[in-house]
C-alpha atoms as a PDB file:
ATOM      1  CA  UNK A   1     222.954  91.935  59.691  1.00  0.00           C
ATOM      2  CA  UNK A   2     225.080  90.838  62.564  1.00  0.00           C
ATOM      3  CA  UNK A   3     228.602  88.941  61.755  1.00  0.00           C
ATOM      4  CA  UNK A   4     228.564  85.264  60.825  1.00  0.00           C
ATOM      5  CA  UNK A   5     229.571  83.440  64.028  1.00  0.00           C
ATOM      6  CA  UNK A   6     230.961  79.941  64.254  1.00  0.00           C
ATOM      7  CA  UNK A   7     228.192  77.558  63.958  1.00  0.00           C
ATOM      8  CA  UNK A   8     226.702  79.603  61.198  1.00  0.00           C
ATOM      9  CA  UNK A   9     226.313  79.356  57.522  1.00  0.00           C
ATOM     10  CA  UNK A  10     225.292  81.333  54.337  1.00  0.00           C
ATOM     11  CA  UNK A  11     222.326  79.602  51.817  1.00  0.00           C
ATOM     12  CA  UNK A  12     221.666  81.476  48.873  1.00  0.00           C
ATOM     13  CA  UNK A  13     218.464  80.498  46.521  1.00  0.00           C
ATOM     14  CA  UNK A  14     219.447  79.205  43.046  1.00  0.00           C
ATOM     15  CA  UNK A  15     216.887  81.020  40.092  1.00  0.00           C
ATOM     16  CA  UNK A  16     217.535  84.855  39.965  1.00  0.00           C
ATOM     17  CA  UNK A  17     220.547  84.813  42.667  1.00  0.00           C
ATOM     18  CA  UNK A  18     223.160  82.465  41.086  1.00  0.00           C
ATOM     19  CA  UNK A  19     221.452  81.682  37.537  1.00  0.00           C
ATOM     20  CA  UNK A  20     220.360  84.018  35.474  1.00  0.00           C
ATOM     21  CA  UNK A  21     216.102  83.683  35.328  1.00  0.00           C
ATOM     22  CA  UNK A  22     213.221  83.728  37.573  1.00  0.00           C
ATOM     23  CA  UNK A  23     212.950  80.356  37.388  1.00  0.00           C
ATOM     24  CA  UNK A  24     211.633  77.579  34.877  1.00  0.00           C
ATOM     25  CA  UNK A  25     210.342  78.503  31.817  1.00  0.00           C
ATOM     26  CA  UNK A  26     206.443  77.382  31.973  1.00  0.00           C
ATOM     27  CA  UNK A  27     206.431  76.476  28.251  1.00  0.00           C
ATOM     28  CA  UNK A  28     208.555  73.474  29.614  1.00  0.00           C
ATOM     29  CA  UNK A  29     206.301  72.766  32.161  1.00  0.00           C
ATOM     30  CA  UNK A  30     203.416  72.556  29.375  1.00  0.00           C
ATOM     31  CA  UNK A  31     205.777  70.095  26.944  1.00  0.00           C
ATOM     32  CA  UNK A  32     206.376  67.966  30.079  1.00  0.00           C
ATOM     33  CA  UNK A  33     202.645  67.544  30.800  1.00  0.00           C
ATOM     34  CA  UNK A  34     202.183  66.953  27.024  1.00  0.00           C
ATOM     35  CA  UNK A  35     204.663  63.910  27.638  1.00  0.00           C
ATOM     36  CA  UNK A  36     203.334  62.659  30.515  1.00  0.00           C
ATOM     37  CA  UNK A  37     199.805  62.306  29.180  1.00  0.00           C
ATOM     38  CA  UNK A  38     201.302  61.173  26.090  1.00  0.00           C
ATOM     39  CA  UNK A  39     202.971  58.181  28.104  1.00  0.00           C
ATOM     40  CA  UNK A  40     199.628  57.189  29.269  1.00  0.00           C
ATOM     41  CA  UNK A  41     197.539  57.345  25.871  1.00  0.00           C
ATOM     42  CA  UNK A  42     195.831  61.050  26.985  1.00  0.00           C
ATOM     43  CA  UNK A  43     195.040  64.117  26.105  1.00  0.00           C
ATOM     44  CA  UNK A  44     193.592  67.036  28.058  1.00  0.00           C
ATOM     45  CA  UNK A  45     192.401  70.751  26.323  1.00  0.00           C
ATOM     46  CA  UNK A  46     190.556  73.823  27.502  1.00  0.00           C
ATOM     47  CA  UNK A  47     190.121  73.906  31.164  1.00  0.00           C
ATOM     48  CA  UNK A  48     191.057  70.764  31.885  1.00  0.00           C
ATOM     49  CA  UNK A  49     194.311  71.380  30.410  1.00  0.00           C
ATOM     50  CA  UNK A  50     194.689  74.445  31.985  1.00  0.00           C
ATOM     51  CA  UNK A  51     194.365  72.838  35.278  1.00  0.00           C
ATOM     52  CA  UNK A  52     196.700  70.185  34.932  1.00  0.00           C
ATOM     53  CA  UNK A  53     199.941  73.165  32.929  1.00  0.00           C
ATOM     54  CA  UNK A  54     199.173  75.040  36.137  1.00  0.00           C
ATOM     55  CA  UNK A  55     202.912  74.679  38.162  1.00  0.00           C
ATOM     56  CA  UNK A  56     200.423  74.148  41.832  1.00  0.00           C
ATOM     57  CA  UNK A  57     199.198  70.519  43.280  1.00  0.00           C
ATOM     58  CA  UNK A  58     195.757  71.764  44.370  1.00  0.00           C
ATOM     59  CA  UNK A  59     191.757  70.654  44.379  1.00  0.00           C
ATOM     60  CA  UNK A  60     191.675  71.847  40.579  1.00  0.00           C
ATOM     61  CA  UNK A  61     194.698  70.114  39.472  1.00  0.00           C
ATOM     62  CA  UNK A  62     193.221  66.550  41.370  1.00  0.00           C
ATOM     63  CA  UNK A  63     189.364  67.106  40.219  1.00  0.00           C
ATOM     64  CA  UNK A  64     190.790  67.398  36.745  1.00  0.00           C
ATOM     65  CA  UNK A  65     193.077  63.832  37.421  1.00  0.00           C
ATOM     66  CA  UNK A  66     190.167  62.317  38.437  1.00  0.00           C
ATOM     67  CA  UNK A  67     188.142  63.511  35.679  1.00  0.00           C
ATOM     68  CA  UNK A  68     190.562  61.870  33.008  1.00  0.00           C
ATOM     69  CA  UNK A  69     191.118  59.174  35.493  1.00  0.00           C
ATOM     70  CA  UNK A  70     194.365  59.032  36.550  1.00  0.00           C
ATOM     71  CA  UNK A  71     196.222  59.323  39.664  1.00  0.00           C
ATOM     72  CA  UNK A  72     196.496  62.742  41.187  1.00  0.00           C
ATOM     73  CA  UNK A  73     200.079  62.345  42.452  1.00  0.00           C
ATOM     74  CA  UNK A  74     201.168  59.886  40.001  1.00  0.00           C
ATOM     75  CA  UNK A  75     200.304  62.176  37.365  1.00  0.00           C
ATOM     76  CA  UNK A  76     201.818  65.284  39.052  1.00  0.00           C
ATOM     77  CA  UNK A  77     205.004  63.584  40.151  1.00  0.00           C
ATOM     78  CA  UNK A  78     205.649  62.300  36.260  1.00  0.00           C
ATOM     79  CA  UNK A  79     204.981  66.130  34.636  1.00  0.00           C
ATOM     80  CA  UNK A  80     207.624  67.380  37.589  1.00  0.00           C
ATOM     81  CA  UNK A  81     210.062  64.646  36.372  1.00  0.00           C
ATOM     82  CA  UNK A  82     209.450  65.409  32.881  1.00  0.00           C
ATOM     83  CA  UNK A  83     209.988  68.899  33.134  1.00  0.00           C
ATOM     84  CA  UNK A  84     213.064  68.413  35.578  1.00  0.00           C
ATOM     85  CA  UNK A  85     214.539  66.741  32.451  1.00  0.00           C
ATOM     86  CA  UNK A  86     213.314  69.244  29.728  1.00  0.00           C
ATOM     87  CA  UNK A  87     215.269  71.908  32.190  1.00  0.00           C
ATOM     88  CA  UNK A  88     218.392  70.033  31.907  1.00  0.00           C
ATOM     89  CA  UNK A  89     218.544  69.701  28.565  1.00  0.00           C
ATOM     90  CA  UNK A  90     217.869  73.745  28.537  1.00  0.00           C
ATOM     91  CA  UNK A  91     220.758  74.409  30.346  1.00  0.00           C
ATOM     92  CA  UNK A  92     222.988  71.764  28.907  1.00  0.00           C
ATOM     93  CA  UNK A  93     222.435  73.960  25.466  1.00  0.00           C
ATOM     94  CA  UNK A  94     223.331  77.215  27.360  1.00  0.00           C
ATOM     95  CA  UNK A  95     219.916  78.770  27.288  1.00  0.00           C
ATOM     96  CA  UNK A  96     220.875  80.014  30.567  1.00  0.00           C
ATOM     97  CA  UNK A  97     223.868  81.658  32.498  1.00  0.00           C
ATOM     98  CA  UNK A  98     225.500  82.339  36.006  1.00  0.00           C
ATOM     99  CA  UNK A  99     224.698  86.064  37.011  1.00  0.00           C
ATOM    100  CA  UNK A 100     228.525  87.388  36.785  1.00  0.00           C
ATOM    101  CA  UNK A 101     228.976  88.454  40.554  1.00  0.00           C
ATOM    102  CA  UNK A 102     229.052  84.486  40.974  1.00  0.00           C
ATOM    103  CA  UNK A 103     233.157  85.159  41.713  1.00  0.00           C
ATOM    104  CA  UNK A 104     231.750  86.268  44.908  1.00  0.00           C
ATOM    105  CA  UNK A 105     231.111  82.495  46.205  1.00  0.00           C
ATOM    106  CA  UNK A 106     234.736  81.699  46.500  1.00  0.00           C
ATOM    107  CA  UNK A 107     234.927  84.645  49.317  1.00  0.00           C
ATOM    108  CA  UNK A 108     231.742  83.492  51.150  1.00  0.00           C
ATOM    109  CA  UNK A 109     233.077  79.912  51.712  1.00  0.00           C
ATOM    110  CA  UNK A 110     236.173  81.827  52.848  1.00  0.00           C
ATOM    111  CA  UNK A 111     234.195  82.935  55.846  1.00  0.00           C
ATOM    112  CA  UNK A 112     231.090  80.428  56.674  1.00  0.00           C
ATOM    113  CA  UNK A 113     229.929  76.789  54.861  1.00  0.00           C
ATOM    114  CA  UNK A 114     227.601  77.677  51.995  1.00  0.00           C
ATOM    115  CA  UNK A 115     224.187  75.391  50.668  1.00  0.00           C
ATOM    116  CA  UNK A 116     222.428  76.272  47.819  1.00  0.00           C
ATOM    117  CA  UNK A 117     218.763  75.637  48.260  1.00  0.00           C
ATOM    118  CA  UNK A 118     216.005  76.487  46.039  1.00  0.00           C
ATOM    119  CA  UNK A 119     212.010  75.660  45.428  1.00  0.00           C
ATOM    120  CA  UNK A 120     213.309  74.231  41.595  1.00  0.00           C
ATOM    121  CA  UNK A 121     213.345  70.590  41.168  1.00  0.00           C
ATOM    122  CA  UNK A 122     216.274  68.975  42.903  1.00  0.00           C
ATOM    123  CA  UNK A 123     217.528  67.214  39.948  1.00  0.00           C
ATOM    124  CA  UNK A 124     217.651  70.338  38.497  1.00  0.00           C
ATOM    125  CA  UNK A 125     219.575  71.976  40.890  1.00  0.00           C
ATOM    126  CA  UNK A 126     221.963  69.176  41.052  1.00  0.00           C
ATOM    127  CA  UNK A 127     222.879  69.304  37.109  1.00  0.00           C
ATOM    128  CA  UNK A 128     223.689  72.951  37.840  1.00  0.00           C
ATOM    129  CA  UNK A 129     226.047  72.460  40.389  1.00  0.00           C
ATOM    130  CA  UNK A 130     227.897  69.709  38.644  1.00  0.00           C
ATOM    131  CA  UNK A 131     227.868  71.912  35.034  1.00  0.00           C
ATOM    132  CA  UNK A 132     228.590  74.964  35.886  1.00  0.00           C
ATOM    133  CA  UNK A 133     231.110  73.509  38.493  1.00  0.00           C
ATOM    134  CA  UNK A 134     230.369  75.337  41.468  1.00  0.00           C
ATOM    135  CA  UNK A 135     232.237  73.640  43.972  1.00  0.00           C
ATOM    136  CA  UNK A 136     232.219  76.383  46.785  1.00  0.00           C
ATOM    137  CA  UNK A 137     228.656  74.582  47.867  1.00  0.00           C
ATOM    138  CA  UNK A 138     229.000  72.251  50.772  1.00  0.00           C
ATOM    139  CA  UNK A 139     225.697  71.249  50.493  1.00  0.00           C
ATOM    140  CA  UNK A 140     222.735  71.348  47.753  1.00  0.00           C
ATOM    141  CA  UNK A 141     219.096  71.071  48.051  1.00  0.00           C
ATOM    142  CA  UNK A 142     216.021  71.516  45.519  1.00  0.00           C
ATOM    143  CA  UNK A 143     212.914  70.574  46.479  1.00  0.00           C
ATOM    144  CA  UNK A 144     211.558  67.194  45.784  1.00  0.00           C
ATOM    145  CA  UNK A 145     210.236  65.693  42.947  1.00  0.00           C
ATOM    146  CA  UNK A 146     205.809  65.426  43.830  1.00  0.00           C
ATOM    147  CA  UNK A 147     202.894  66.908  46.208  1.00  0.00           C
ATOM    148  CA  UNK A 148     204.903  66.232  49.565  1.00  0.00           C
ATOM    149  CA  UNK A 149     208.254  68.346  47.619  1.00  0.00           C
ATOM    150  CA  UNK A 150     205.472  70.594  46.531  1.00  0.00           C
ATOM    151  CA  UNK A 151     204.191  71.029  49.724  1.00  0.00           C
ATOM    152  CA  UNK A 152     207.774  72.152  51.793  1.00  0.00           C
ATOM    153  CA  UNK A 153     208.602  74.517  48.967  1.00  0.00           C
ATOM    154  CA  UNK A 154     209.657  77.864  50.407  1.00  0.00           C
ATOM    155  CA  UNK A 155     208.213  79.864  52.158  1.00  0.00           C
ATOM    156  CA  UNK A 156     208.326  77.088  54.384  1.00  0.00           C
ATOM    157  CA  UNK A 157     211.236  76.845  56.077  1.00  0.00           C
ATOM    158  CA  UNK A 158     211.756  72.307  55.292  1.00  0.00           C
ATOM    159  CA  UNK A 159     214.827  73.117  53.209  1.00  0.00           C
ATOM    160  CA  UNK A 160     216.100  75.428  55.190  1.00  0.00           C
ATOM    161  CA  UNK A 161     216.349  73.345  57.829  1.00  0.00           C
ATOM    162  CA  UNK A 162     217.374  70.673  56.147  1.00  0.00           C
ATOM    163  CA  UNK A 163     220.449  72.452  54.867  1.00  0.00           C
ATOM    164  CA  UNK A 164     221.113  74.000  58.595  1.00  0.00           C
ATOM    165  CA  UNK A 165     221.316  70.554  59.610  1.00  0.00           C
ATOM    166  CA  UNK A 166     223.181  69.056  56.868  1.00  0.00           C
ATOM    167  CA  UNK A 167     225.880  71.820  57.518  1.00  0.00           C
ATOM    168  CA  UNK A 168     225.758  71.630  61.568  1.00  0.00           C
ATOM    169  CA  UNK A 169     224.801  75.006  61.812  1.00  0.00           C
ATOM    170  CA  UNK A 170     222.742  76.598  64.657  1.00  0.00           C
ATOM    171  CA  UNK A 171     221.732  80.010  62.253  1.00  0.00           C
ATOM    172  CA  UNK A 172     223.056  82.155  59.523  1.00  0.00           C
ATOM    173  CA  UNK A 173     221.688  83.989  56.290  1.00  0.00           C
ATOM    174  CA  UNK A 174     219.418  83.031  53.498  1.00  0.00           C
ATOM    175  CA  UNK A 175     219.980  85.259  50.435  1.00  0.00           C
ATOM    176  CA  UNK A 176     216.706  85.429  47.891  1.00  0.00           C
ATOM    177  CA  UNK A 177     215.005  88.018  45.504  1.00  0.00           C
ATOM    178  CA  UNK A 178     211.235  86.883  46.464  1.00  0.00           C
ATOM    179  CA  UNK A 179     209.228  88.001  49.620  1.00  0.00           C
ATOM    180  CA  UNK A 180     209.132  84.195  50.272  1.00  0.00           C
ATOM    181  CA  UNK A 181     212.335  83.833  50.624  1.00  0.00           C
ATOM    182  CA  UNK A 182     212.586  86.133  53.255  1.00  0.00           C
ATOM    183  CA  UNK A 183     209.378  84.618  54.630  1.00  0.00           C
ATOM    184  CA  UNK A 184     211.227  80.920  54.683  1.00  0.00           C
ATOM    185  CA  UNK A 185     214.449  82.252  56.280  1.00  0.00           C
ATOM    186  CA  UNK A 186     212.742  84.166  59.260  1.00  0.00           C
ATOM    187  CA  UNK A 187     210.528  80.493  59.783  1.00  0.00           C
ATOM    188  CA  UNK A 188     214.499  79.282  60.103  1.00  0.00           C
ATOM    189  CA  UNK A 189     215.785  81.845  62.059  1.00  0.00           C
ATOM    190  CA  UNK A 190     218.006  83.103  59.750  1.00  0.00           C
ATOM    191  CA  UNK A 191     218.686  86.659  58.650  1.00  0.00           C
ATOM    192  CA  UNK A 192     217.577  87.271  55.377  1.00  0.00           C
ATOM    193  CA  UNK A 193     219.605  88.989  52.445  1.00  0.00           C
ATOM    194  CA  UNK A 194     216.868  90.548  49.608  1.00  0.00           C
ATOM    195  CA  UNK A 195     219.086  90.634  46.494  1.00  0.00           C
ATOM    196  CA  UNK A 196     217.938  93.093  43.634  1.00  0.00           C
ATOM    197  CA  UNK A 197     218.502  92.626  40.279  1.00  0.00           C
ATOM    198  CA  UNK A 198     216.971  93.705  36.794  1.00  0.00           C
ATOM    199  CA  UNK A 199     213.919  91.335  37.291  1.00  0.00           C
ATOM    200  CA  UNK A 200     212.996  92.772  40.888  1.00  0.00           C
ATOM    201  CA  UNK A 201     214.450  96.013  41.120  1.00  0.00           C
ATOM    202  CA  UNK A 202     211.316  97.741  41.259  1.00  0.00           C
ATOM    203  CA  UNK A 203     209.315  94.933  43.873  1.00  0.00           C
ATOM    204  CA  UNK A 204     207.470  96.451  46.607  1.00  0.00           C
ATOM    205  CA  UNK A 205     208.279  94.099  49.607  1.00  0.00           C
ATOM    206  CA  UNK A 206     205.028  93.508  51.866  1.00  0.00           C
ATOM    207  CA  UNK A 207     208.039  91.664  54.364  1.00  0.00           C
ATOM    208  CA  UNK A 208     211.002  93.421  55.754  1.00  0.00           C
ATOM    209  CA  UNK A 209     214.253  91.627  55.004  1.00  0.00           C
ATOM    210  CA  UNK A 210     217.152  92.069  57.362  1.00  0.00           C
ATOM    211  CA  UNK A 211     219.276  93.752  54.732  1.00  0.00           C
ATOM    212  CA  UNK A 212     218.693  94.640  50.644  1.00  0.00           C
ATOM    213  CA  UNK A 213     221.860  94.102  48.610  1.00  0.00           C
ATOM    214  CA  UNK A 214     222.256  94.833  44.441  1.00  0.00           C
ATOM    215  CA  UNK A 215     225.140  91.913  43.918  1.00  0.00           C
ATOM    216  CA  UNK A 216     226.393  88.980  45.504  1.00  0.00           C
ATOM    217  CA  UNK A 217     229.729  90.865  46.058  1.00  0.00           C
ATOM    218  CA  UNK A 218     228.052  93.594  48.645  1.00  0.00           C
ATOM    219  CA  UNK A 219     227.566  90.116  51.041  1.00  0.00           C
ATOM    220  CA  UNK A 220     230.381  89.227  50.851  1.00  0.00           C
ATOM    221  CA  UNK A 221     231.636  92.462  52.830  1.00  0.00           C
ATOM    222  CA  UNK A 222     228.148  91.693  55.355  1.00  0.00           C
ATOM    223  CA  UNK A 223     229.735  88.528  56.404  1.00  0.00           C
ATOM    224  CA  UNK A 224     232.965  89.065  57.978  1.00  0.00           C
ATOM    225  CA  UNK A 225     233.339  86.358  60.513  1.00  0.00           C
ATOM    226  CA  UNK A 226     233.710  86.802  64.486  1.00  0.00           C
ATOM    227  CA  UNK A 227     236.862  87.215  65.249  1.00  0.00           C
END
């Protein structure tokens, strides 16, 4: 990975780089759509149910809408906010952590503007910012709340580029632990940082990042800037 030039800026992902956990905990996901059907005087079971729990906006997830008669995105949009708000609450109660090499972010916005940017719900990944008080971020972006936010989740490169233009920068790194992540950042044209930890340590990668690191700390070392 080549030195951080001016211009250029670091993203990291937000589940399994910076907080501890792959991600949302689908048992939320299924209270949330519990809620949302509650709110409309529903109730869904066996396969119906299982297409509507399922975290994708696809053909099932809409034939089953339809079948119960609601809106497709109407419906999807309110489980997503439900669930967004079950998540807070989670990690208002502490149910999940910062990975401890987070000390490393205060180094990284020594040398380039950092964005966090993650496929999570953005609401989510604003409350996380503002808890856990992680003001080294210039800029913070989760994906949308619906299909469309559904859609531009990573790998596709919409928040990426979002963030590269929210930070005026013309390239940089993306730092993940999922093959999409390293997918999303080469769509950018970004190098991409594979982080390993406990939960991926043993991945095979079918995609070839531009460097593997085992802490947040080794990157910091990767991006000395241009002198």
């Amino acid at each position: 990975m080549s030195a951080v030039d001016d211009g250029e800026a670091v993203l990291l992902d937000m589940d399994g780089v910076v907080l501890q956990g792959r991600g949302t905990d689908p048992a939320i996901r299924s209270r949330a759509l519990d809620n949302a059907l509650d709110d409309r005087g529903l109730t869904a079971s066996g396969s119906l149910r299982r297409a509507l729990v399922r975290a994708t906006y696809d053909d099932e997830f809409r034939a089953a809408c339809e079948e119960l008669g609601v809106d497709p995105p109407e419906l999807f949009r309110a489980r997503e906010e439900r669930t967004a708000t079950r998540a807070i609450e989670r990690l208002s109660a502490g149910m999940r952590r910062l990975h401890r090499d987070i000390d490393a972010l205060d180094a990284l916005a020594d040398r380039a503007p950092l964005a966090l940017v993650s496929n999570n719900h953005h609401p989510t990944v604003e409350f996380v910012v503002d808890h856990f008080r992680l003001d080294a971020f210039s800029f913070v972006r989760g994906r949308d709340l619906g299909p469309e936010g559904f859609r531009r989740r990573k790998p596709d490169p919409h928040y990426l580029n979002e963030a590269l233009d929210a930070l005026d920068a013309t390239g940089g790194v993306y730092v993940g632990d999922r093959a999409t992540d390293v997918i999303a950042a080469e769509r950018a044209g970004l190098d991409s940082a594979f982080l390993r930890r406990d939960h991926n340590a043993s991945r095979d990668l079918d995609v070839e990042p531009t460097v593997e690191i085992g802490s947040l700390r080794e990157l910091v070392g990767l991006v000395e800037t241009t002198p």
